[in-house]
Every structure is written in C-alpha cells, then in structure tokens.
N, C-alpha and C. Protein backbone atom coordinates (compact mmCIF):
# COMPACT_ATOMS: atom_id res chain seq x y z
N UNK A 1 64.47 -87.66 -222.67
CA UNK A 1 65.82 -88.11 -222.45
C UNK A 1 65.82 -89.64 -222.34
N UNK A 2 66.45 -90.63 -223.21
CA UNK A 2 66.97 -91.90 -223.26
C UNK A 2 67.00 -92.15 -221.64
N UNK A 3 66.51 -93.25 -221.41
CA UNK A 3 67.31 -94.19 -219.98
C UNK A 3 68.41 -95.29 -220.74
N UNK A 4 69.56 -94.98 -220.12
CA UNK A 4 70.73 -95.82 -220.54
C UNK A 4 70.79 -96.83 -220.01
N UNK A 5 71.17 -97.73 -221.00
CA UNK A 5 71.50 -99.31 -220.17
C UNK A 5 73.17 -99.26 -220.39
N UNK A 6 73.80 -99.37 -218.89
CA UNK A 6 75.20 -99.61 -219.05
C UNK A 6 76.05 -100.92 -219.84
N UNK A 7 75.02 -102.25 -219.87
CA UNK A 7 75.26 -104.00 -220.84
C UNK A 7 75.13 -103.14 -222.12
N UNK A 8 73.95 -102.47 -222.50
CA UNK A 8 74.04 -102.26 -223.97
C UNK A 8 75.48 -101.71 -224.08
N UNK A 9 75.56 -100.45 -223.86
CA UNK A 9 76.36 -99.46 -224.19
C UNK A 9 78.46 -100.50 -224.38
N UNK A 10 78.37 -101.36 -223.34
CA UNK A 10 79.50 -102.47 -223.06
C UNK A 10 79.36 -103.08 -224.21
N UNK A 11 77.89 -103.62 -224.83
CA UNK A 11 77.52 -104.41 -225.70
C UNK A 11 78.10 -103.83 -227.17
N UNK A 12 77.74 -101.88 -227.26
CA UNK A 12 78.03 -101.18 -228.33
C UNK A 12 79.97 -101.34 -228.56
N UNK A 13 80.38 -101.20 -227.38
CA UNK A 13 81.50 -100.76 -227.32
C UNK A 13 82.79 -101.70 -227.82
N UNK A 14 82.04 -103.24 -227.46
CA UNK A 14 83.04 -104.74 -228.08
C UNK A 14 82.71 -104.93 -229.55
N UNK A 15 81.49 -104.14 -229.90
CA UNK A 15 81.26 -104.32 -231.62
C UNK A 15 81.92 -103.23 -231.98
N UNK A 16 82.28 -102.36 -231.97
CA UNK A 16 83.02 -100.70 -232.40
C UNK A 16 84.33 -101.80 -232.06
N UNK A 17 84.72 -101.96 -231.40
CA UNK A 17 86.27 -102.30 -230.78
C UNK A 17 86.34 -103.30 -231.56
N UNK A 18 85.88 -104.69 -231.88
CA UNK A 18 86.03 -105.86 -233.09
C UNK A 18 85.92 -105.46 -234.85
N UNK A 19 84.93 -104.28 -234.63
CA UNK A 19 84.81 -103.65 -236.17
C UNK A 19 86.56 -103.23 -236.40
N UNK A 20 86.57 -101.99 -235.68
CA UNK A 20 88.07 -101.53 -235.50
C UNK A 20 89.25 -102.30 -236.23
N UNK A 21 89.48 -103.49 -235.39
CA UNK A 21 90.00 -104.64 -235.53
C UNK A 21 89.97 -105.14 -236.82
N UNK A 22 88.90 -105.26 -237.31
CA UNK A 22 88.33 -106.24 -238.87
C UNK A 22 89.19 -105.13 -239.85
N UNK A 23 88.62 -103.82 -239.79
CA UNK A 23 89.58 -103.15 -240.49
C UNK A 23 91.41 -102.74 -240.71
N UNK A 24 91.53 -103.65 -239.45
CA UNK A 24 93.06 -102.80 -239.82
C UNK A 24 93.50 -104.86 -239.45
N UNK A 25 92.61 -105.62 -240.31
CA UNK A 25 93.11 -106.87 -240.45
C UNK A 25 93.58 -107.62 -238.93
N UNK A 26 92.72 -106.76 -237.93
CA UNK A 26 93.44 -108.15 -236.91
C UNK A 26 92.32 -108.70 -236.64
N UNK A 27 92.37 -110.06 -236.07
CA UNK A 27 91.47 -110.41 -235.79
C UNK A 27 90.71 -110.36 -234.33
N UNK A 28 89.33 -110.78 -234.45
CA UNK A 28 88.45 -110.44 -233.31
C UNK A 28 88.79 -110.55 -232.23
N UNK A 29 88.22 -110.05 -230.98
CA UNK A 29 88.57 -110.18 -230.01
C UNK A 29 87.00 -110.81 -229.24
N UNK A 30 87.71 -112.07 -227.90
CA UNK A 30 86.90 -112.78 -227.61
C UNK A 30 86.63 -111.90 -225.96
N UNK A 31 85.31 -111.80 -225.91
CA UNK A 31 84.60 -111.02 -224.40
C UNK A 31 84.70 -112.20 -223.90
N UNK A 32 85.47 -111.63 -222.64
CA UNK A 32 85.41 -112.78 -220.86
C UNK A 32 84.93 -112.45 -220.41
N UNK A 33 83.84 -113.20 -219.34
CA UNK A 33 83.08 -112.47 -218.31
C UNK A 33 83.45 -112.12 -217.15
N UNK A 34 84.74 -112.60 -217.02
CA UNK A 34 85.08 -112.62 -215.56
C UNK A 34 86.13 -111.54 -215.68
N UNK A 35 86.65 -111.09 -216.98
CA UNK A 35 87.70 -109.73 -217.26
C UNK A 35 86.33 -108.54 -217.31
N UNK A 36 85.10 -108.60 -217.62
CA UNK A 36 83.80 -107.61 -217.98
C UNK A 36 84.34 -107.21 -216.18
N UNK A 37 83.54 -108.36 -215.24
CA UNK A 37 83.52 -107.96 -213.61
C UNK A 37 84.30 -107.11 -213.60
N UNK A 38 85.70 -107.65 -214.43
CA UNK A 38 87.08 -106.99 -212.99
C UNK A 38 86.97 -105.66 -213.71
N UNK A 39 86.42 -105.30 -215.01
CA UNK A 39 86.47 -103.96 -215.71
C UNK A 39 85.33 -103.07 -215.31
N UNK A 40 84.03 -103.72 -215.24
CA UNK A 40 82.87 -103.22 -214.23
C UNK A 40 83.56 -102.60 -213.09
N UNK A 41 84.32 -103.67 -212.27
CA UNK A 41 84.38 -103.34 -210.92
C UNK A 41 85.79 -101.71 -210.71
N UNK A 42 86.08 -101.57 -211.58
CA UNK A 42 87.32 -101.30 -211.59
C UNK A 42 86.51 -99.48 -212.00
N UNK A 43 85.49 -99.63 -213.09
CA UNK A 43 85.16 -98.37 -213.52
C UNK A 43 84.03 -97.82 -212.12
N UNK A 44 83.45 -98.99 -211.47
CA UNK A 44 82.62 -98.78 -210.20
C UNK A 44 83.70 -98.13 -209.28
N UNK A 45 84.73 -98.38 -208.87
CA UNK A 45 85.61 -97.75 -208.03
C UNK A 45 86.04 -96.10 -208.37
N UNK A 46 86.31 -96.25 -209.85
CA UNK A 46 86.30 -95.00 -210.07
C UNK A 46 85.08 -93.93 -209.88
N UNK A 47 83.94 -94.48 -210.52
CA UNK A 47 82.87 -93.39 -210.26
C UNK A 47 82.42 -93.44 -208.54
N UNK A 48 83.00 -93.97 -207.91
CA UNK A 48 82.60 -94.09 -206.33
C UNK A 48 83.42 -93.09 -205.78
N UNK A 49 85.14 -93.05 -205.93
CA UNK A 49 86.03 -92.69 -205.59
C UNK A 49 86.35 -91.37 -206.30
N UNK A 50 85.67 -91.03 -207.62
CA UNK A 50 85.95 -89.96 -208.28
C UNK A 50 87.57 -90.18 -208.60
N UNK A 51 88.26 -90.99 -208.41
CA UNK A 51 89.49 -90.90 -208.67
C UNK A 51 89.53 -92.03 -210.17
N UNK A 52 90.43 -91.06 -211.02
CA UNK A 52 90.38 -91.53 -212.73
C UNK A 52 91.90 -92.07 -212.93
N UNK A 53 91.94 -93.16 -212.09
CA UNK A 53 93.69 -93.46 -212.79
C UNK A 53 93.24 -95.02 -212.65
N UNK A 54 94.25 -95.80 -213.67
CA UNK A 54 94.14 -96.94 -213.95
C UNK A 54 94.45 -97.72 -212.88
N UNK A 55 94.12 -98.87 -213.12
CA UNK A 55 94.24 -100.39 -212.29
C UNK A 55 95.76 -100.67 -212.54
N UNK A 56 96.01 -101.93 -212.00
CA UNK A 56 97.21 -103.24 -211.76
C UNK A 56 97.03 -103.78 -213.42
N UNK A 57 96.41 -103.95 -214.11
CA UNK A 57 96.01 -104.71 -215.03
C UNK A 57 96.63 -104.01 -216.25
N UNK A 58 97.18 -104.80 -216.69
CA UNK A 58 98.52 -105.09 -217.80
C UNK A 58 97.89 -103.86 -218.87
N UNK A 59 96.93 -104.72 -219.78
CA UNK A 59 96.52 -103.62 -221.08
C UNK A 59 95.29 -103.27 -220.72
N UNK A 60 95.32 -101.73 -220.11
CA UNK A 60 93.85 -101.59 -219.98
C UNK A 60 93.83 -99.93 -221.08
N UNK A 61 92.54 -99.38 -220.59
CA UNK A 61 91.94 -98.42 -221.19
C UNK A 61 91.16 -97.91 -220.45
N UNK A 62 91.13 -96.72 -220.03
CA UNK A 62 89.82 -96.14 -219.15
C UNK A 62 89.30 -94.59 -219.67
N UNK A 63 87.92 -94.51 -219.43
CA UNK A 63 87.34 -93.07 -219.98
C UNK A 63 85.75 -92.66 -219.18
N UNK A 64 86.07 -91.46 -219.30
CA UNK A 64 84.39 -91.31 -218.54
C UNK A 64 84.37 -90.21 -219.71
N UNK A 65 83.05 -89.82 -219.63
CA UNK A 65 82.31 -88.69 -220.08
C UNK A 65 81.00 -88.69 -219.53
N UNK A 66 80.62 -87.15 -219.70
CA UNK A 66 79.10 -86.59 -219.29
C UNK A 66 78.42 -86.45 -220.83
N UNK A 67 77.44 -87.39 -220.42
CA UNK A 67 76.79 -86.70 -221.95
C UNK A 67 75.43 -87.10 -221.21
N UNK A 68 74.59 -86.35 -220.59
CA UNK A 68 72.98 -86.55 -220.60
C UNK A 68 72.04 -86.63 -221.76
N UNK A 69 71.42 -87.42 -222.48
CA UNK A 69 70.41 -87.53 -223.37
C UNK A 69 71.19 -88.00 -224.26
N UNK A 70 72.35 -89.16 -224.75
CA UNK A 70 72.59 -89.49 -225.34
C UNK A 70 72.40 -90.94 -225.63
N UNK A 71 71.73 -91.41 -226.59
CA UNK A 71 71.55 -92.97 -226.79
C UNK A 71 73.16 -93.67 -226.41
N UNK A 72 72.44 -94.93 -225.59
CA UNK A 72 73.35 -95.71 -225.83
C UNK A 72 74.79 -95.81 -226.83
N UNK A 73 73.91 -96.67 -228.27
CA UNK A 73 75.39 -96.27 -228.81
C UNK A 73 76.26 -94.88 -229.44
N UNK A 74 75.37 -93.68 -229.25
CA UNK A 74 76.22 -92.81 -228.83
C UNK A 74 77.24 -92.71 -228.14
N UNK A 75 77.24 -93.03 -226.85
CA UNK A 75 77.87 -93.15 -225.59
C UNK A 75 79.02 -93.60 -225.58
N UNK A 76 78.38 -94.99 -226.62
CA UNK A 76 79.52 -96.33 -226.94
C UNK A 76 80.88 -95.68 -227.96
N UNK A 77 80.03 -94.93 -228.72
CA UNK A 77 80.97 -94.25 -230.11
C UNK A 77 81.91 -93.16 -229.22
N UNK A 78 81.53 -92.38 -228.44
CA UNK A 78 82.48 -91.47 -228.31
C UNK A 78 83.18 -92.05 -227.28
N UNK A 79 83.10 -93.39 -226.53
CA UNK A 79 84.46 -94.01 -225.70
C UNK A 79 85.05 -94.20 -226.88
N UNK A 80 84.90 -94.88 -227.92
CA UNK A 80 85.65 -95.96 -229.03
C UNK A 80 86.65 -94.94 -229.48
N UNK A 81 85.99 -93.77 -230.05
CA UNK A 81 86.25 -92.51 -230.28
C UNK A 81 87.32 -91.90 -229.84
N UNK A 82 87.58 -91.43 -228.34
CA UNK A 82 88.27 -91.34 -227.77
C UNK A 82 89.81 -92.36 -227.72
N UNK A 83 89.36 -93.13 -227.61
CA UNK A 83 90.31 -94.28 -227.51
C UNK A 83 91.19 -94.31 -229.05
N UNK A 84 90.64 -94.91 -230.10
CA UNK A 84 90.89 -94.35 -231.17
C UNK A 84 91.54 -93.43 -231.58
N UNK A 85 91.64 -92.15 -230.92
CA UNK A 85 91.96 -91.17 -230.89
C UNK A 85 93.29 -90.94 -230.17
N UNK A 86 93.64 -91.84 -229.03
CA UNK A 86 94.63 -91.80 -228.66
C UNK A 86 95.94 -92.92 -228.91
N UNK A 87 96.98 -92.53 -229.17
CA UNK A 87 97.94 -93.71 -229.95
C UNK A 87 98.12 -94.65 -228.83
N UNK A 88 98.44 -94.77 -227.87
CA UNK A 88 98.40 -96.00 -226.29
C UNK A 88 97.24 -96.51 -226.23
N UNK A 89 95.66 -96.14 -226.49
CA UNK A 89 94.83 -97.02 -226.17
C UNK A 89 94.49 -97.37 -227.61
N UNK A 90 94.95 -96.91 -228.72
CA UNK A 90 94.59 -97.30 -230.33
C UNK A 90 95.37 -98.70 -230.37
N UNK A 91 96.43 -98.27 -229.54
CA UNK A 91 97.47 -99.48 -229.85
C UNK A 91 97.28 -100.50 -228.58
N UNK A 92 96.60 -100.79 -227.57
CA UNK A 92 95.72 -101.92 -226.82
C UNK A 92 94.77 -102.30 -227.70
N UNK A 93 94.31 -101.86 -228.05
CA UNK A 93 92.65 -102.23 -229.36
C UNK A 93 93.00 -103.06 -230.34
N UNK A 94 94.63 -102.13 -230.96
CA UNK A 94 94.50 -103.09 -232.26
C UNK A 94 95.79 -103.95 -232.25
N UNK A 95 96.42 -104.12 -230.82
CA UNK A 95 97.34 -104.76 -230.62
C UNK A 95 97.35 -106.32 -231.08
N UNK A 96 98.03 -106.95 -231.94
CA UNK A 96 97.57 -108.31 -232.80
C UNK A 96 97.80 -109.57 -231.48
N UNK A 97 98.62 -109.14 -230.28
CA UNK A 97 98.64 -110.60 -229.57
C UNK A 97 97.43 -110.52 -228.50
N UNK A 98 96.98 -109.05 -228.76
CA UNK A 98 95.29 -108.87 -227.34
C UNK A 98 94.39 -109.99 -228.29
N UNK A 99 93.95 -110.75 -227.30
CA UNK A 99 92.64 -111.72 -228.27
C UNK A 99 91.72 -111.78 -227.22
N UNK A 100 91.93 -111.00 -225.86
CA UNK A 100 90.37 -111.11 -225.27
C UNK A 100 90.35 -109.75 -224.58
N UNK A 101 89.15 -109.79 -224.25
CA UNK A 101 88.85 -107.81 -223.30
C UNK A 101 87.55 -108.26 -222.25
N UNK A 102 88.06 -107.26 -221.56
CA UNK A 102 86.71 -107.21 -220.32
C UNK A 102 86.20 -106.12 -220.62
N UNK A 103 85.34 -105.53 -220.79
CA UNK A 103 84.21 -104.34 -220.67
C UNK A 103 83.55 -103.91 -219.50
N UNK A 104 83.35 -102.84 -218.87
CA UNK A 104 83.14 -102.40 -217.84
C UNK A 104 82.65 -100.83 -217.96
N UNK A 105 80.75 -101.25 -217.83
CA UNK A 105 80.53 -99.28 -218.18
C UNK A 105 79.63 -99.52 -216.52
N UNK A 106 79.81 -98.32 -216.14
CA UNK A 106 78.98 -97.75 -214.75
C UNK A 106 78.62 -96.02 -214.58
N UNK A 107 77.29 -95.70 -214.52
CA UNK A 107 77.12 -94.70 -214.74
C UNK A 107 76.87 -94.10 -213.30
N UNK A 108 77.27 -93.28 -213.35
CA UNK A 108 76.73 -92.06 -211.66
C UNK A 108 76.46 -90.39 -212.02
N UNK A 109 75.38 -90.59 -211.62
CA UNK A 109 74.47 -89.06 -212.18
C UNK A 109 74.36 -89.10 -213.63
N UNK A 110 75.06 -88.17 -214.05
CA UNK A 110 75.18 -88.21 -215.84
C UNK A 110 76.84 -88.01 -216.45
N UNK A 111 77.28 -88.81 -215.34
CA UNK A 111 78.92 -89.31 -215.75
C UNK A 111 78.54 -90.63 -216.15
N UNK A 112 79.40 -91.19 -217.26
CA UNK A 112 79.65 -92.81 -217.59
C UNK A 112 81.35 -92.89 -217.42
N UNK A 113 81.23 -94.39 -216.69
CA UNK A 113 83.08 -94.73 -216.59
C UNK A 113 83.09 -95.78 -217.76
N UNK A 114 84.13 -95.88 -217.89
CA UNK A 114 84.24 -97.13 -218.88
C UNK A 114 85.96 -97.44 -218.76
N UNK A 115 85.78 -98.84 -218.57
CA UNK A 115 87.13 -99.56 -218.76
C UNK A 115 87.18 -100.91 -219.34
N UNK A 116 88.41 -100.72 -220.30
CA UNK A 116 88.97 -102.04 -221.30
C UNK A 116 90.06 -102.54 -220.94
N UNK A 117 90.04 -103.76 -220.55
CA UNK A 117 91.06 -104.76 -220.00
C UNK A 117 90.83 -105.72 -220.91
N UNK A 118 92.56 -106.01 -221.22
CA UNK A 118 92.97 -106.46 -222.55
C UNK A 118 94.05 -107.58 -221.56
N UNK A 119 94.03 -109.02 -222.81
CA UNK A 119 94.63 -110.03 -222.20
C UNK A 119 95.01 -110.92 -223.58
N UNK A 120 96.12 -111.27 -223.98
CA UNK A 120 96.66 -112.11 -224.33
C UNK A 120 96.15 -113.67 -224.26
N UNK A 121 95.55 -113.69 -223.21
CA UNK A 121 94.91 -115.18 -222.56
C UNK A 121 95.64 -115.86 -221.88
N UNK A 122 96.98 -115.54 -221.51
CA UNK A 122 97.96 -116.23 -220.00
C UNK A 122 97.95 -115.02 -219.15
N UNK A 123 98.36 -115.53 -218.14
CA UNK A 123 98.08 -114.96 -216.79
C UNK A 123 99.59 -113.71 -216.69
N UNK A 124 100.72 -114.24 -217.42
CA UNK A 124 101.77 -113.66 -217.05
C UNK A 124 101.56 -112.53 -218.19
N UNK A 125 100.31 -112.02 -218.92
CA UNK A 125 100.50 -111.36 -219.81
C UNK A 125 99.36 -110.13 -219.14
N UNK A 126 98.86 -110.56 -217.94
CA UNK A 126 98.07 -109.39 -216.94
C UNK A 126 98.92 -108.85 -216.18
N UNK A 127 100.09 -108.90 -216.07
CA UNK A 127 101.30 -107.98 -215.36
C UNK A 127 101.14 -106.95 -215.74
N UNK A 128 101.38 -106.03 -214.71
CA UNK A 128 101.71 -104.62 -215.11
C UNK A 128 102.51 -104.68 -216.11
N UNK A 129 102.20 -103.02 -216.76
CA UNK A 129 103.57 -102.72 -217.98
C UNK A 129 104.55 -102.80 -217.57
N UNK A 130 105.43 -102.15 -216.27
CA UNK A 130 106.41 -102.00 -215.90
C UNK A 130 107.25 -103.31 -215.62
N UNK A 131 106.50 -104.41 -215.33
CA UNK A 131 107.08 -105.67 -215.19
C UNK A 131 107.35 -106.20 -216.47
N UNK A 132 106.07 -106.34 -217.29
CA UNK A 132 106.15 -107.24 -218.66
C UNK A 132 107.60 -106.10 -219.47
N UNK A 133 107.62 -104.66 -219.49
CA UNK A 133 108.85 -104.36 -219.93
C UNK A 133 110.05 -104.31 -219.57
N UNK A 134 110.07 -104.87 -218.44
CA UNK A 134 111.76 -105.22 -217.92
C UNK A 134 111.82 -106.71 -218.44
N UNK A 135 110.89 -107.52 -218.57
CA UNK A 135 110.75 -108.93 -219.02
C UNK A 135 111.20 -108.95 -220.74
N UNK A 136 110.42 -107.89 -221.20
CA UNK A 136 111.05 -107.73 -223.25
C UNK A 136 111.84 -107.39 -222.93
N UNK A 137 112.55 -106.33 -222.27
CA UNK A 137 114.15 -105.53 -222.50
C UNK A 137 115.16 -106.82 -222.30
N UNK A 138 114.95 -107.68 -221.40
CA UNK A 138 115.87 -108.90 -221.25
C UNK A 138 115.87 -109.74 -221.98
N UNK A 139 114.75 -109.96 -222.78
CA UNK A 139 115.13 -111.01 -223.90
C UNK A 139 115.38 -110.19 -225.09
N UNK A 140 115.30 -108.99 -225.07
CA UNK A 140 115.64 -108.29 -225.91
C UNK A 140 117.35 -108.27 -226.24
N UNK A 141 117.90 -107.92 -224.79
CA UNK A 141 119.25 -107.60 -224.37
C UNK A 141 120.29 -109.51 -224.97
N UNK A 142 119.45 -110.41 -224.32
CA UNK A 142 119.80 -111.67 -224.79
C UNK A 142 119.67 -111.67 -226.11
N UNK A 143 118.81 -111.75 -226.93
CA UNK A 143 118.63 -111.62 -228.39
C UNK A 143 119.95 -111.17 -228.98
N UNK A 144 120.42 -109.56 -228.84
CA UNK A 144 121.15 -108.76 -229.15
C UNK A 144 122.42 -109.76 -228.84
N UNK A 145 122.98 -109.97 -227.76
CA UNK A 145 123.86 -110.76 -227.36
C UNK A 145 124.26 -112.26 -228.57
N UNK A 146 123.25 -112.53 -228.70
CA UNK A 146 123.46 -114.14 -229.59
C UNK A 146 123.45 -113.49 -230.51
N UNK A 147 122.96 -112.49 -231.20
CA UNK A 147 123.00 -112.11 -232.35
C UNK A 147 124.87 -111.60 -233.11
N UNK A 148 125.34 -110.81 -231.41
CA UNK A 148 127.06 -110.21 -231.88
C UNK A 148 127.59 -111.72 -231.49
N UNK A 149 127.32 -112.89 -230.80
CA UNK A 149 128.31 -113.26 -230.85
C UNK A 149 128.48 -114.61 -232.28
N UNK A 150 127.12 -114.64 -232.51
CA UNK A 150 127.18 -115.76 -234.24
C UNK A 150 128.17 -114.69 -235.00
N UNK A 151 127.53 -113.21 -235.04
CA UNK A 151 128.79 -112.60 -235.87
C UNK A 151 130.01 -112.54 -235.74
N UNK A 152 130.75 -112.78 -234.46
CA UNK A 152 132.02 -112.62 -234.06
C UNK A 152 132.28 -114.08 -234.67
N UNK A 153 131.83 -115.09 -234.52
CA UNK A 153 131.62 -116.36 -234.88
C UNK A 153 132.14 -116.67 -236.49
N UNK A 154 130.97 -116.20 -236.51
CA UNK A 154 131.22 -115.74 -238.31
C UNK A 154 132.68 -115.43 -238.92
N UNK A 155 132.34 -114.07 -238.73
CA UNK A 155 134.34 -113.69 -238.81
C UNK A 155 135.33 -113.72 -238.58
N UNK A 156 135.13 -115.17 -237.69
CA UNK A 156 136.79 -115.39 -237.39
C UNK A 156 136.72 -117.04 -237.64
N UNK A 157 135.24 -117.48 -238.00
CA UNK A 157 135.89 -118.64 -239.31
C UNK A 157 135.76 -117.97 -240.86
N UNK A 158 135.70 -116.90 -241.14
CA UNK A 158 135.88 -116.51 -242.90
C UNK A 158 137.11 -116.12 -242.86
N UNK A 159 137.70 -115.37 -241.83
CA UNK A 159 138.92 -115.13 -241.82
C UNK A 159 140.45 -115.76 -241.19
C-alpha cells in the first residue's frame, strides 16, 4: 500500500484544475500560499470535527473520500473528478474572473479532505455568496433601471 503525501496529491490537484482550465480556454490559475493554509486549515477542521460543510469563503469547493492504497494522483483525479462532475464546483474551476486558489488536502485514517478556495484577487471578492449576490442583484436592478429610462428617453425625443 502507497504512503500518501497530502503536498503531492494538492500538487496533483492545481495541475488537473489548470489543465481543466487550458481546455475550456480560460486561463491558469495562480496557487497562494496563504489561501493553501486557510484551505489546509479549513479541510483539518473538517477531518477533526467530522463535520463536512463549507467555510465563510466566497468560492470554495470541498470533498473527502476513502480510498486506501491509492497513489497519490489517483486521489488527486477522483477530487478533480468529482468536482468536475458537479455543475457549482465545475463552475468555481472554470469560472473566467477565479485567477487564484488555495489547496488544502489532510488525511485521517484512510479518509482524505480536500478544499478549493477560489479568489478573484480582491478581498471584497472572498465574501460569502450570499453577500456578493445581493451586491450583483443591485447593480443588476440599477443596470435595468438606466437601461428603461435611455428608452423612455429615446421615445419621447423620436416622437
């Protein structure tokens, strides 16, 4: 049976996740070390706590699996896999304004956690979803607004 290194497997998982990327034309994504910690620390809480629900952190991704005797980038393929697989974390991965990620694998017994924290590169773009989407719906709602009133605009100088 393989001894796993949790860096490799992090290591497998930002090349699967940038390949990803290359193919569906977006471009790469740059590893932070200090988003890796908070994604380390975040998948450490989970395998401590046994509890599997996400962080505060805007675009993330989280997954465990049991797989004993599986190489490294095995390990790596069936997070990517998974993820991939699902349309909310397909669409953090290949989201075109994500340009950086933290990586975070921690293993306990023959569980692996893994979490992807995704960042824009400003700070106001690590908000929760629930915030950053009351933030689009309003410039959304404004948008809409300037948009009826150039038209009202419009038609009552043609007419």
């Amino acid at each position: 049976m393989p001894t796993n290194n949790c860096y490799k497997i992090e290591n497998h998982v930002y090349k699967l996740l940038n390949i990803s990327r290359s193919q569906h034309h977006v471009k790469k994504m740059k590893r932070i070390d200090s988003m890796c910690a908070s994604a380390r620390k975040h998948s450490s809480w989970m395998a401590k706590t046994g509890n599997f629900v996400h962080s505060n952190w805007g675009f993330e991704n989280i997954a465990w699996i049991i797989h004993p005797g599986l190489s490294d980038y095995a390990i790596a393929k069936h997070f990517h896999n998974q993820w991939m697989n699902s349309p909310d974390h397909r669409a953090n991965i290949l989201h075109m304004s994500n340009n950086q990620v933290g990586i975070g694998v921690v293993k306990k017994g023959t569980k692996f956690y893994a979490t992807q924290q995704f960042s824009h590169g400003s700070v106001s773009n690590q908000l929760p979803n629930k915030i950053k989407n009351q933030s689009d719906s309003y410039w959304l709602y404004v948008t809409m607004i300037v948009v009826v009133l150039f038209f009202i605009l419009f038609v009552y100088i043609i007419s």
